[in-house]
N, C-alpha and C. Protein backbone atom coordinates (compact mmCIF):
# COMPACT_ATOMS: atom_id res chain seq x y z
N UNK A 1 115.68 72.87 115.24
CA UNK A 1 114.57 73.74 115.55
C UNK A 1 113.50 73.54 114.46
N UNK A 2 112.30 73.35 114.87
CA UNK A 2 111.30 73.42 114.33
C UNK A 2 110.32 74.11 113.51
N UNK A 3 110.06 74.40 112.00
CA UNK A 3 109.64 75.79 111.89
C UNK A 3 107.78 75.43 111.50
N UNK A 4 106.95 76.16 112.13
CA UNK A 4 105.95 75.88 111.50
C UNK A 4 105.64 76.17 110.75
N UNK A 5 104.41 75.82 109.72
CA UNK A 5 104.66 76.77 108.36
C UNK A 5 102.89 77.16 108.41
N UNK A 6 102.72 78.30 107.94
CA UNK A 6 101.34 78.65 107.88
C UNK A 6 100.62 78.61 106.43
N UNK A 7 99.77 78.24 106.45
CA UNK A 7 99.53 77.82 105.20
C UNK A 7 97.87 78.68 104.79
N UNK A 8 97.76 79.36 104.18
CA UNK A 8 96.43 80.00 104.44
C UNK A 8 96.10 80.11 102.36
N UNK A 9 94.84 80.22 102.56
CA UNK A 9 94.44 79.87 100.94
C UNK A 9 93.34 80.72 101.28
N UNK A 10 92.72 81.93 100.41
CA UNK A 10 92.04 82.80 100.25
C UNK A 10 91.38 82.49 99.20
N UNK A 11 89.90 82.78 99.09
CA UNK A 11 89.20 82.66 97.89
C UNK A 11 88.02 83.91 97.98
N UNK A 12 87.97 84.31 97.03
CA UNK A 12 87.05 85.27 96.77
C UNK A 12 85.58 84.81 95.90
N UNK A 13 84.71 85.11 96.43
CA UNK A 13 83.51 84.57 96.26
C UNK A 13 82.32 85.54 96.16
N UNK A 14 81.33 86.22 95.20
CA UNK A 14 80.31 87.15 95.14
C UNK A 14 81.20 87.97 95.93
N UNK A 15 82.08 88.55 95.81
CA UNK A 15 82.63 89.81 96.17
C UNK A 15 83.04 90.13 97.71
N UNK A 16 82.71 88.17 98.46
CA UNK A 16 83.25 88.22 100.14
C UNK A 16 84.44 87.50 99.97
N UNK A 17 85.16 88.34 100.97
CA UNK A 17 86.31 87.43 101.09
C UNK A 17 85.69 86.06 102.07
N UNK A 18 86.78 84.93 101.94
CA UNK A 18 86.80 83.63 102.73
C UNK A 18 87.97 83.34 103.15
N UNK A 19 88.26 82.60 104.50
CA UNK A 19 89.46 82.51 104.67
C UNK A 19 89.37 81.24 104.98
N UNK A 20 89.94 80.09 104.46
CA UNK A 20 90.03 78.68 104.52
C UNK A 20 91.87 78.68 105.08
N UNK A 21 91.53 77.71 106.36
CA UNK A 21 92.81 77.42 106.93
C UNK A 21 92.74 75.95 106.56
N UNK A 22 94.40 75.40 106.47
CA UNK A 22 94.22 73.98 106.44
C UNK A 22 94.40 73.65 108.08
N UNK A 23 94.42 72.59 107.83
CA UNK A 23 94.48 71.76 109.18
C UNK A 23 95.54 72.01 109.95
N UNK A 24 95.36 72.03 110.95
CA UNK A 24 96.50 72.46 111.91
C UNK A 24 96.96 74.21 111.92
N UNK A 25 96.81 74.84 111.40
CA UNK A 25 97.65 75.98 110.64
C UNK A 25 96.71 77.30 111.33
N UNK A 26 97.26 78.32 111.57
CA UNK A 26 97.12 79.27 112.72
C UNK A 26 96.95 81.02 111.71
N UNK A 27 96.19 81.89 111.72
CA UNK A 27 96.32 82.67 111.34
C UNK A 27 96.25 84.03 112.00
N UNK A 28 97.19 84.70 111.30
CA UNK A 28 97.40 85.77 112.12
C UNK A 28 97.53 87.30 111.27
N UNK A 29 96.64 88.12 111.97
CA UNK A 29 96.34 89.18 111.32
C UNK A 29 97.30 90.15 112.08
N UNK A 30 97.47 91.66 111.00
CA UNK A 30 98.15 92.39 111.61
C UNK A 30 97.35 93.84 110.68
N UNK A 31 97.17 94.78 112.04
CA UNK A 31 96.47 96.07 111.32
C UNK A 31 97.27 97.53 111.67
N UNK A 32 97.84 97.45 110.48
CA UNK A 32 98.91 98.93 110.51
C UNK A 32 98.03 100.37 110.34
N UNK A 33 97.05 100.25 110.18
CA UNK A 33 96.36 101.20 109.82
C UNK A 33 96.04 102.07 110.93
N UNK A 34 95.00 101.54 112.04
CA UNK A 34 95.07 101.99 113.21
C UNK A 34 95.63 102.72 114.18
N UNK A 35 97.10 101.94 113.96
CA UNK A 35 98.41 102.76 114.27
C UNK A 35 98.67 104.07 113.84
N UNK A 36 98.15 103.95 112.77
CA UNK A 36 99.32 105.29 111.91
C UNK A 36 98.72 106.21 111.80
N UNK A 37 96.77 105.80 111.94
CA UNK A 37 96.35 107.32 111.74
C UNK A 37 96.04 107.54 113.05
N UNK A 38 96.27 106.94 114.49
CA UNK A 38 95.83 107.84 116.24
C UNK A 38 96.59 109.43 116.06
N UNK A 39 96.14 110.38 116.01
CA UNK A 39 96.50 111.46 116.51
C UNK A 39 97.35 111.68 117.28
N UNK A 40 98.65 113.05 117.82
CA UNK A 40 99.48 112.88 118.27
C UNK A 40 98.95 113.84 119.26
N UNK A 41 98.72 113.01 121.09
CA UNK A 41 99.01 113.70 122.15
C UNK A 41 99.63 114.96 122.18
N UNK A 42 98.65 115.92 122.34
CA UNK A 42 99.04 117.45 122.58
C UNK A 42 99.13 117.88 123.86
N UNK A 43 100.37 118.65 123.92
CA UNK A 43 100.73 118.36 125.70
C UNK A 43 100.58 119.79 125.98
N UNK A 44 99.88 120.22 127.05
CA UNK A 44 99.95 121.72 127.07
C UNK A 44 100.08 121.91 128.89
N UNK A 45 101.03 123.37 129.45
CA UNK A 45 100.45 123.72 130.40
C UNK A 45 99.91 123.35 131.47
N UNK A 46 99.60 122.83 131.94
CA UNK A 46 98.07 122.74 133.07
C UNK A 46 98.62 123.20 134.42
N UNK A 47 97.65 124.01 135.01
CA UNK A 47 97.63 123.90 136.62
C UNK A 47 96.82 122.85 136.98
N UNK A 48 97.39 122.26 138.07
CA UNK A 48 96.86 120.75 138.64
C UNK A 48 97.18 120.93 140.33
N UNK A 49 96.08 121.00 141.23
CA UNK A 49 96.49 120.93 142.71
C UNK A 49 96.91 119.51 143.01
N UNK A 50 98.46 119.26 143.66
CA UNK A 50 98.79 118.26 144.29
C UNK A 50 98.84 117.51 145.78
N UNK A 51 98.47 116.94 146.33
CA UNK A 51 98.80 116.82 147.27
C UNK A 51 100.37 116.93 148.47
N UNK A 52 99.93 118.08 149.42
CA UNK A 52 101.04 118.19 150.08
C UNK A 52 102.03 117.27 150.96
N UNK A 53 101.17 116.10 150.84
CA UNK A 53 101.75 114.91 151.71
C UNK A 53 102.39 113.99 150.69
N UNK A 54 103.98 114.01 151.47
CA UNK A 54 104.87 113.41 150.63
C UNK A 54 104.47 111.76 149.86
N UNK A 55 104.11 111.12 150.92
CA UNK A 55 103.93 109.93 150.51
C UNK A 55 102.46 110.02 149.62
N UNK A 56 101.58 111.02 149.65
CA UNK A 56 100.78 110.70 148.46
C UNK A 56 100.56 111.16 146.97
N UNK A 57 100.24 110.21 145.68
CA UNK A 57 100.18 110.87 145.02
C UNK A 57 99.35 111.67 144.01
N UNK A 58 98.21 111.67 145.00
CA UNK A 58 97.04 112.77 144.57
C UNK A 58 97.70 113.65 144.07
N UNK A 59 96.61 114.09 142.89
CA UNK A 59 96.29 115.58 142.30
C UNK A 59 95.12 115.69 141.42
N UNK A 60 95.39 116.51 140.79
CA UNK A 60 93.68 117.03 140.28
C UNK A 60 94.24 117.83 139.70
N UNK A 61 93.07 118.59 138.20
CA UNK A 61 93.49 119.54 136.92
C UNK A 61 92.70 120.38 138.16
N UNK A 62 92.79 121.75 137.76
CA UNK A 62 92.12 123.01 138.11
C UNK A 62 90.43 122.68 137.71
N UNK A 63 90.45 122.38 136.66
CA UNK A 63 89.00 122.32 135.97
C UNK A 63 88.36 121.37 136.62
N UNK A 64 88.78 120.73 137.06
CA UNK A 64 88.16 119.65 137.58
C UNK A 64 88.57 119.51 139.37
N UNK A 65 88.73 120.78 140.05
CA UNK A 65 88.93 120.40 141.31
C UNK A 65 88.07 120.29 141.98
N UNK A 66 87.97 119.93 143.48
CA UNK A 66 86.57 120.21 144.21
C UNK A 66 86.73 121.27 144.65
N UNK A 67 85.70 121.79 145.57
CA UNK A 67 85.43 123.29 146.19
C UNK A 67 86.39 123.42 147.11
N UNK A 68 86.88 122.41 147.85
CA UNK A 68 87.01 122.49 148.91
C UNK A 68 88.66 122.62 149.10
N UNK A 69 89.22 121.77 147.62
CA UNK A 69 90.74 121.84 147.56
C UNK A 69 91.67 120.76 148.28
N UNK A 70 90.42 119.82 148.58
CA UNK A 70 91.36 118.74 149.58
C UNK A 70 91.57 117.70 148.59
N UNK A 71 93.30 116.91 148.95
CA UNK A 71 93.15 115.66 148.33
C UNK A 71 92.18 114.76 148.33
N UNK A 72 91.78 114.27 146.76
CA UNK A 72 90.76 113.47 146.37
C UNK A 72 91.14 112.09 147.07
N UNK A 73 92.68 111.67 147.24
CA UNK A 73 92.82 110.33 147.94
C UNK A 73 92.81 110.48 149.38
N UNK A 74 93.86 111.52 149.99
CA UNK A 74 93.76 110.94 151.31
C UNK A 74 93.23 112.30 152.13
N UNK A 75 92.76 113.30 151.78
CA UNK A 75 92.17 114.45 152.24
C UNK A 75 92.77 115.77 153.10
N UNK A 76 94.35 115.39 152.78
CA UNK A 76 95.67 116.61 152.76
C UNK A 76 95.11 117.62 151.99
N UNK A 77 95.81 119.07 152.30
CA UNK A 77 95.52 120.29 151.74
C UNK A 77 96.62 119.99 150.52
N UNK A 78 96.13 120.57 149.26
CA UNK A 78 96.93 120.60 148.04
C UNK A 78 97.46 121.64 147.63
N UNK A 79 98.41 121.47 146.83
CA UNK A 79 99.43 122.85 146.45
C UNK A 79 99.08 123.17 144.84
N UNK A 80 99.20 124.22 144.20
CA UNK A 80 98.99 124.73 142.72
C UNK A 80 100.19 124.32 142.44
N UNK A 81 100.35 123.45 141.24
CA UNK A 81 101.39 122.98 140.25
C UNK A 81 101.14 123.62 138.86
N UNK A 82 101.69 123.70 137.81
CA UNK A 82 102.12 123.60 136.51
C UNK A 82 102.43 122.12 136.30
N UNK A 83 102.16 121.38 134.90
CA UNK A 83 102.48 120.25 134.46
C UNK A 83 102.18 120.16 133.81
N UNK A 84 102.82 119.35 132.52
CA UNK A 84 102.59 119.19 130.99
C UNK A 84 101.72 118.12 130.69
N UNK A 85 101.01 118.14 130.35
CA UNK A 85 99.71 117.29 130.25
C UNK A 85 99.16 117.29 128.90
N UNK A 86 98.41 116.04 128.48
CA UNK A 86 97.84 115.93 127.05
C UNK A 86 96.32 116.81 127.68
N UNK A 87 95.97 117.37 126.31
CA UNK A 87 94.93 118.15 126.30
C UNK A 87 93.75 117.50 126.12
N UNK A 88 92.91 118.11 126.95
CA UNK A 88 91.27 117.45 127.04
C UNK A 88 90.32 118.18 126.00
N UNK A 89 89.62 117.16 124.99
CA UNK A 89 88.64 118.10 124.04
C UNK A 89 87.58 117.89 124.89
């Protein structure tokens, strides 16, 4: 088995970094940072009207329903649910 080897040489210059690859040689970044500070999904509550037709799976938050209460996909009458849902700012 074959191993490639990465070869990367950094130089610092007036205070920019540079990134000089040699020939052939592949670089690859990785950013942990991003990760670690996303906020954690807050799940709360919600009433959400669903659709009464089995095979569909429309629904809708309360806050956001139409007037009229019909499924947004296939235009079945919807039922009031409870469901745990991430919270909207």
């Amino acid at each position: 088995m074959e191993y490639m080897h990465i070869l990367l040489e950094v130089s610092v210059t007036y205070g920019k970094s540079w990134l000089k690859l040699k020939r052939g040689a592949v670089a690859i970044f990785f950013n942990r940072r991003a990760q670690e500070e996303k906020p954690e999904d807050i799940l709360m509550d919600t009433e959400v009207y669903s659709c009464s037709d089995e095979s569909c799976n429309g629904w809708m938050r309360k806050d956001f329903a139409s007037a009229d209460l019909k499924c947004p996909l296939c235009g079945n009458e919807t039922n009031m649910e409870i469901r745990e849902l991430p919270k909207i700012n």
